[in-house]
N, C-alpha and C. Protein backbone atom coordinates (compact mmCIF):
# COMPACT_ATOMS: atom_id res chain seq x y z
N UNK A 1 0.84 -1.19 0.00
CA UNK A 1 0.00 0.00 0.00
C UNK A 1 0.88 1.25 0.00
N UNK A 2 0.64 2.10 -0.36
CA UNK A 2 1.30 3.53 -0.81
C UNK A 2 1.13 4.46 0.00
N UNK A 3 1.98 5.01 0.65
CA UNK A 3 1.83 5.98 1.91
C UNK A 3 1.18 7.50 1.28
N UNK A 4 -0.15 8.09 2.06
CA UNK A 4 -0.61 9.03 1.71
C UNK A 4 0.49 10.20 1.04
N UNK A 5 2.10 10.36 1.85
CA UNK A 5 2.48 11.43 1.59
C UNK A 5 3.11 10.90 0.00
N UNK A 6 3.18 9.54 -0.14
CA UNK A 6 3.55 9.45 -1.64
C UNK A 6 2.15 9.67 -2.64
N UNK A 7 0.99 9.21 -2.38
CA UNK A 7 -0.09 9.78 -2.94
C UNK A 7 -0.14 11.08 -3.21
N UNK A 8 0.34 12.35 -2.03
CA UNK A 8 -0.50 13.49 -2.48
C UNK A 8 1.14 13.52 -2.92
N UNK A 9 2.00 13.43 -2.87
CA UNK A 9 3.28 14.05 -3.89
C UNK A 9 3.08 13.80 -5.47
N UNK A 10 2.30 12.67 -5.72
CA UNK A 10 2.10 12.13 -6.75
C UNK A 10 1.34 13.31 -7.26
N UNK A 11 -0.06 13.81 -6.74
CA UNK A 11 -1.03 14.62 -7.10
C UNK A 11 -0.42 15.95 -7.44
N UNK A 12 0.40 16.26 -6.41
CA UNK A 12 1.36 18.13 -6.33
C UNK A 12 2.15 17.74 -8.13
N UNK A 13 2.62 16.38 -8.58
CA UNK A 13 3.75 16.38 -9.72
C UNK A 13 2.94 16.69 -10.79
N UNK A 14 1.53 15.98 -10.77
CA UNK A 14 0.42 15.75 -11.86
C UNK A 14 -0.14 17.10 -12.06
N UNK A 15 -0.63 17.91 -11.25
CA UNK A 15 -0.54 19.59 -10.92
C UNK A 15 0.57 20.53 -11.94
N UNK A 16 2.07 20.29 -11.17
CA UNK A 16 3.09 20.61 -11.40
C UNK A 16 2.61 20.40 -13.17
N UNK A 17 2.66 19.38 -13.55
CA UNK A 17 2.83 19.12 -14.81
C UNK A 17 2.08 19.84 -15.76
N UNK A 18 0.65 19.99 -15.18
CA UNK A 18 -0.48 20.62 -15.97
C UNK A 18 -0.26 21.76 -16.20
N UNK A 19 0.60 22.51 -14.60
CA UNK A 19 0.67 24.27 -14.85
C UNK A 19 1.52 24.71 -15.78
N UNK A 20 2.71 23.55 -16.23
CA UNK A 20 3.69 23.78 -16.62
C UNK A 20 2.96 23.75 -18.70
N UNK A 21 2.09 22.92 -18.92
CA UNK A 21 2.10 22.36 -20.08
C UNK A 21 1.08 23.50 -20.32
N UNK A 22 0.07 24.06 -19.57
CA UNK A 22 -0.65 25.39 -19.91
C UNK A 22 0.18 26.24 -20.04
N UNK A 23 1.00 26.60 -18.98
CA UNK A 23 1.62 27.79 -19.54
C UNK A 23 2.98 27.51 -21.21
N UNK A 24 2.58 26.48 -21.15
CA UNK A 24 4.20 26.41 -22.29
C UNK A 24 2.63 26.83 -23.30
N UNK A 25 1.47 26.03 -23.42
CA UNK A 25 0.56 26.60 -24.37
C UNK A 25 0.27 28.15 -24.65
N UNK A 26 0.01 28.58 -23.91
CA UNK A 26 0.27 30.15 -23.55
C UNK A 26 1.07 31.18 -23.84
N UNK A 27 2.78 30.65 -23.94
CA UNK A 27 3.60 30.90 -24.21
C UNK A 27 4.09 30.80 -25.87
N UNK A 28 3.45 29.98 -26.49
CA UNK A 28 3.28 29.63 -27.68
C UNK A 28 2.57 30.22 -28.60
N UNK A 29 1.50 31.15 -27.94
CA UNK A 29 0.32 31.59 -28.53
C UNK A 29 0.59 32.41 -30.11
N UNK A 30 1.20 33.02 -30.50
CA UNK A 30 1.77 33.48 -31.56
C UNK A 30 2.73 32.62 -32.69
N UNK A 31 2.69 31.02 -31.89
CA UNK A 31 3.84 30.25 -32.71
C UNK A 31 3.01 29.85 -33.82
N UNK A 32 3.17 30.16 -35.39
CA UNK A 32 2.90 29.26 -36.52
C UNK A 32 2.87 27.62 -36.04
N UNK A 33 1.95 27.17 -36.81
CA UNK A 33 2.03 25.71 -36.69
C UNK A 33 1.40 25.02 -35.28
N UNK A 34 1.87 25.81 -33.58
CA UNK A 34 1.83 24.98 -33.04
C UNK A 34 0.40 24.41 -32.67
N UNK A 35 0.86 23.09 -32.27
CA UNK A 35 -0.34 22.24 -31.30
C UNK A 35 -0.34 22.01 -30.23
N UNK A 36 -1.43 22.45 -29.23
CA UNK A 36 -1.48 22.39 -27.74
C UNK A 36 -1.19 21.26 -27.29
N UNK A 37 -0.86 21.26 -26.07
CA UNK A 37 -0.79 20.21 -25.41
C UNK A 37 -1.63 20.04 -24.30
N UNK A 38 -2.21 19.02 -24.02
CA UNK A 38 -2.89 18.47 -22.54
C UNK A 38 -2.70 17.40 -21.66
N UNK A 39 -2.78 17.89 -20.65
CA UNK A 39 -2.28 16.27 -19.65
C UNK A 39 -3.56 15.38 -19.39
N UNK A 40 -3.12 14.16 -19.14
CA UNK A 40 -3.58 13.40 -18.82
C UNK A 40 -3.57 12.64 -17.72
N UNK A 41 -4.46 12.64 -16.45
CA UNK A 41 -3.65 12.27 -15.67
C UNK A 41 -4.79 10.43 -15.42
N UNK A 42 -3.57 9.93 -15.13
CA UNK A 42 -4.27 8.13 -14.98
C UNK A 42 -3.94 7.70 -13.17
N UNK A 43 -5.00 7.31 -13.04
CA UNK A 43 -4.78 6.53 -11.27
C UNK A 43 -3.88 5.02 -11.90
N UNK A 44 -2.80 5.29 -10.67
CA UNK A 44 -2.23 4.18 -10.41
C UNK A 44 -3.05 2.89 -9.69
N UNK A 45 -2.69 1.89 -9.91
CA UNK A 45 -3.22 0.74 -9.02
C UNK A 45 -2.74 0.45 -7.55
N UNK A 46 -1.92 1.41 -7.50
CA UNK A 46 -1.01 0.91 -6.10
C UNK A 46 -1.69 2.64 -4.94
N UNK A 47 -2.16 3.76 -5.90
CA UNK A 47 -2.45 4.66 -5.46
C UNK A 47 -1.78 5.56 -5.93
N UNK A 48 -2.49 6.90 -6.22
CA UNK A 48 -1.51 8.05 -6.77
C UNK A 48 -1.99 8.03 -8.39
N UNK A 49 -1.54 8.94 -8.47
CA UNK A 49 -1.92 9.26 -10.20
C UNK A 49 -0.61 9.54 -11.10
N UNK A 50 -0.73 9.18 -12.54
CA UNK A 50 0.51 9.48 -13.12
C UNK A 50 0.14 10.46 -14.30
N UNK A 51 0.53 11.13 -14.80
CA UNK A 51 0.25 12.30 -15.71
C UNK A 51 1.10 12.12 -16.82
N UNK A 52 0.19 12.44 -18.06
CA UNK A 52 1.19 12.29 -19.56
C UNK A 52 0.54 13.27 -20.34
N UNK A 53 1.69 14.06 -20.53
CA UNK A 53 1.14 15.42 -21.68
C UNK A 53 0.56 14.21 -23.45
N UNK A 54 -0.38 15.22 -23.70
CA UNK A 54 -0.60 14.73 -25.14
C UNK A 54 -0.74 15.62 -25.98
N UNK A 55 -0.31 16.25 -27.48
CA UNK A 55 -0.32 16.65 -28.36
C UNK A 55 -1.61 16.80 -28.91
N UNK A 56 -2.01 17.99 -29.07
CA UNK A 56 -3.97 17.86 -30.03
C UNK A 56 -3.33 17.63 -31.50
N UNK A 57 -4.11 16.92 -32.01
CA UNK A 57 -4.31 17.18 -33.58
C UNK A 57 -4.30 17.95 -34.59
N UNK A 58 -5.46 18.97 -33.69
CA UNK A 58 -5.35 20.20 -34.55
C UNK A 58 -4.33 21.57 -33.90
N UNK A 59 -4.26 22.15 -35.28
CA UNK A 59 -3.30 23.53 -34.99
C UNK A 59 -4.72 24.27 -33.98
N UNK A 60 -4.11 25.90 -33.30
CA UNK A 60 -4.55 26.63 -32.77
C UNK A 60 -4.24 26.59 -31.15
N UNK A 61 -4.55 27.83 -30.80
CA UNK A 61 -4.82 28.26 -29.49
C UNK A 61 -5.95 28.54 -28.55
N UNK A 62 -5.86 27.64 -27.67
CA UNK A 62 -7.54 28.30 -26.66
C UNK A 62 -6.84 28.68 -25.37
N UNK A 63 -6.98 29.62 -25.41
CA UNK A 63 -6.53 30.70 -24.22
C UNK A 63 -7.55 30.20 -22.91
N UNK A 64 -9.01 29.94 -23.22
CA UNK A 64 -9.80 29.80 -22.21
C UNK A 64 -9.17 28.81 -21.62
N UNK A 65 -9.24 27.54 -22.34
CA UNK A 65 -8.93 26.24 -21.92
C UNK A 65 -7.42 26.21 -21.02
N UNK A 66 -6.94 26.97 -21.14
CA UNK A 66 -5.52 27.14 -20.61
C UNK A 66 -5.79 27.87 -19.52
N UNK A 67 -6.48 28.85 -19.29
CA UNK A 67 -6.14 29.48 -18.19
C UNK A 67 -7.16 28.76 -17.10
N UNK A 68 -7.92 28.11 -17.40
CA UNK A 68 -8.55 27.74 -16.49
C UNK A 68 -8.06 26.26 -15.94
N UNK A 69 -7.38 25.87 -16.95
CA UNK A 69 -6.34 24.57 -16.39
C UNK A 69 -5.73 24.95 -15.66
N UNK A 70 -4.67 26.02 -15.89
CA UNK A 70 -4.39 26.73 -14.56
C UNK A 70 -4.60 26.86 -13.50
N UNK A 71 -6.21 27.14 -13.35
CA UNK A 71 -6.36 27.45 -11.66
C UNK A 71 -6.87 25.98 -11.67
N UNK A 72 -7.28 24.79 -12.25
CA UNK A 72 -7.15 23.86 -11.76
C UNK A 72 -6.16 23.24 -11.26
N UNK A 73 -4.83 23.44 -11.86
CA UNK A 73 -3.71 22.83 -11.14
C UNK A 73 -3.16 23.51 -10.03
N UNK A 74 -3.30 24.71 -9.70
CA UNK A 74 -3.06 25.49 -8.89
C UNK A 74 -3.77 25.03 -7.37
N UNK A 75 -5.22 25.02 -7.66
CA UNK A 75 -6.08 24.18 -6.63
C UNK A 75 -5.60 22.67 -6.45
N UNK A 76 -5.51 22.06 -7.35
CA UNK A 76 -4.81 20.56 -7.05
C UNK A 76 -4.05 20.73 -6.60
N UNK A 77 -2.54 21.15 -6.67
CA UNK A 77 -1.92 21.45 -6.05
C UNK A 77 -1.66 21.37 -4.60
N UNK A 78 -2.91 22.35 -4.00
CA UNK A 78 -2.82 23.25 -3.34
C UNK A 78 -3.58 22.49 -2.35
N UNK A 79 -4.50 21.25 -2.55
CA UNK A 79 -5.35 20.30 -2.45
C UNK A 79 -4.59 19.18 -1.76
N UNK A 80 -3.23 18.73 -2.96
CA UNK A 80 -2.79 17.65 -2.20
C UNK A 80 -1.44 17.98 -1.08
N UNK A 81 -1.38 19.20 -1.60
CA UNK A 81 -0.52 19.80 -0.38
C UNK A 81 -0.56 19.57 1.03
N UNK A 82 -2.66 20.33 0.88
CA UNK A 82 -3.29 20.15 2.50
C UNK A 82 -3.02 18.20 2.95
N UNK A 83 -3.52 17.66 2.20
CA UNK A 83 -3.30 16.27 2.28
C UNK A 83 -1.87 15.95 2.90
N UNK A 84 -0.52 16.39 2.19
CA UNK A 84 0.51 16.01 2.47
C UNK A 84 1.05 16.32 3.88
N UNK A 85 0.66 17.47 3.87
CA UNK A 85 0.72 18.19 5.63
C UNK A 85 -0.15 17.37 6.31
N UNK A 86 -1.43 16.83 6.34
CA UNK A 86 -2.25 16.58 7.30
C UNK A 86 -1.54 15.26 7.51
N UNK A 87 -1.16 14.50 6.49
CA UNK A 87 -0.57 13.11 6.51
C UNK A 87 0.62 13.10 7.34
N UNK A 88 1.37 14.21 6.86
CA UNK A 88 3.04 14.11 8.14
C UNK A 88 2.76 14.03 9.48
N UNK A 89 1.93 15.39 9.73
CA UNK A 89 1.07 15.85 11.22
C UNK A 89 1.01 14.25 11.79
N UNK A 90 -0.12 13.69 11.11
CA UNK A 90 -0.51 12.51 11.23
C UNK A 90 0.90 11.43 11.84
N UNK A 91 1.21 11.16 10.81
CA UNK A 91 2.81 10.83 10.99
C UNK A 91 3.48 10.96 12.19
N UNK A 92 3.50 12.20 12.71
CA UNK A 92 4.26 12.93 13.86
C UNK A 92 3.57 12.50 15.17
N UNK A 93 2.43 12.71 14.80
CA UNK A 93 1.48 12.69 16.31
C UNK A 93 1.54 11.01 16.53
N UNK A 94 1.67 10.10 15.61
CA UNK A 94 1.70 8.97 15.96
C UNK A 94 2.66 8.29 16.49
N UNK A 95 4.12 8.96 15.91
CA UNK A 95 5.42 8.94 16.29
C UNK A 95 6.00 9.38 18.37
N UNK A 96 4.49 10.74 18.21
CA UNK A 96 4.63 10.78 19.47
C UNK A 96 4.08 10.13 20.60
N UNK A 97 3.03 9.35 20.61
CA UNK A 97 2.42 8.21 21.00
C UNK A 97 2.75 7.19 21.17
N UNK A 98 3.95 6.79 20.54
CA UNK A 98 4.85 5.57 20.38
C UNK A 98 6.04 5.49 20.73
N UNK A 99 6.32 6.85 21.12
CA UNK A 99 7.92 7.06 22.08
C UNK A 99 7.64 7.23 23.48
């Protein structure tokens, strides 16, 4: 079984990844040719999620779609963060119970 603080680290990378692949879309916005990218994120079987950028098909830019991925990963983030803290806490207080 997979310890919560490796779960929500998993969630903060899958985050990490999304903010990173919106803003590279974003950053692109003026590039001829390019094609967005989006993540994907898949649950592991053991726990935790794994994330894989994918390439669209078509050319263009959606600004909407990007910025609002944004504050989704920002909130995920920010989500498994609280998780990761509550899990150490957790961690700690049990550590102190047992000494």
């Amino acid at each position: 079984m997979t310890s919560v603080s490796a779960i929500a680290t998993s969630g903060m990378r899958a985050a990490d990844s999304a903010l990173r692949t919106s803003a590279h879309n974003l950053s692109n916005l003026e590039t001829a040719g390019f094609r967005r990218e989006r993540v994907v994120n898949t649950a592991r079987a053991e726990g935790g999620v794994e994330a894989s950028a994918m390439r669209s098909q078509a050319e263009g830019a959606s600004i909407e779609e990007d910025l609002v991925a944004q504050l989704q990963a920002k909130n995920a983030f920010l989500a498994n963060l609280a998780v990761f803290r509550a899990g150490s806490r957790a961690t700690g207080s049990l550590l102190d119970v047992l000494a």
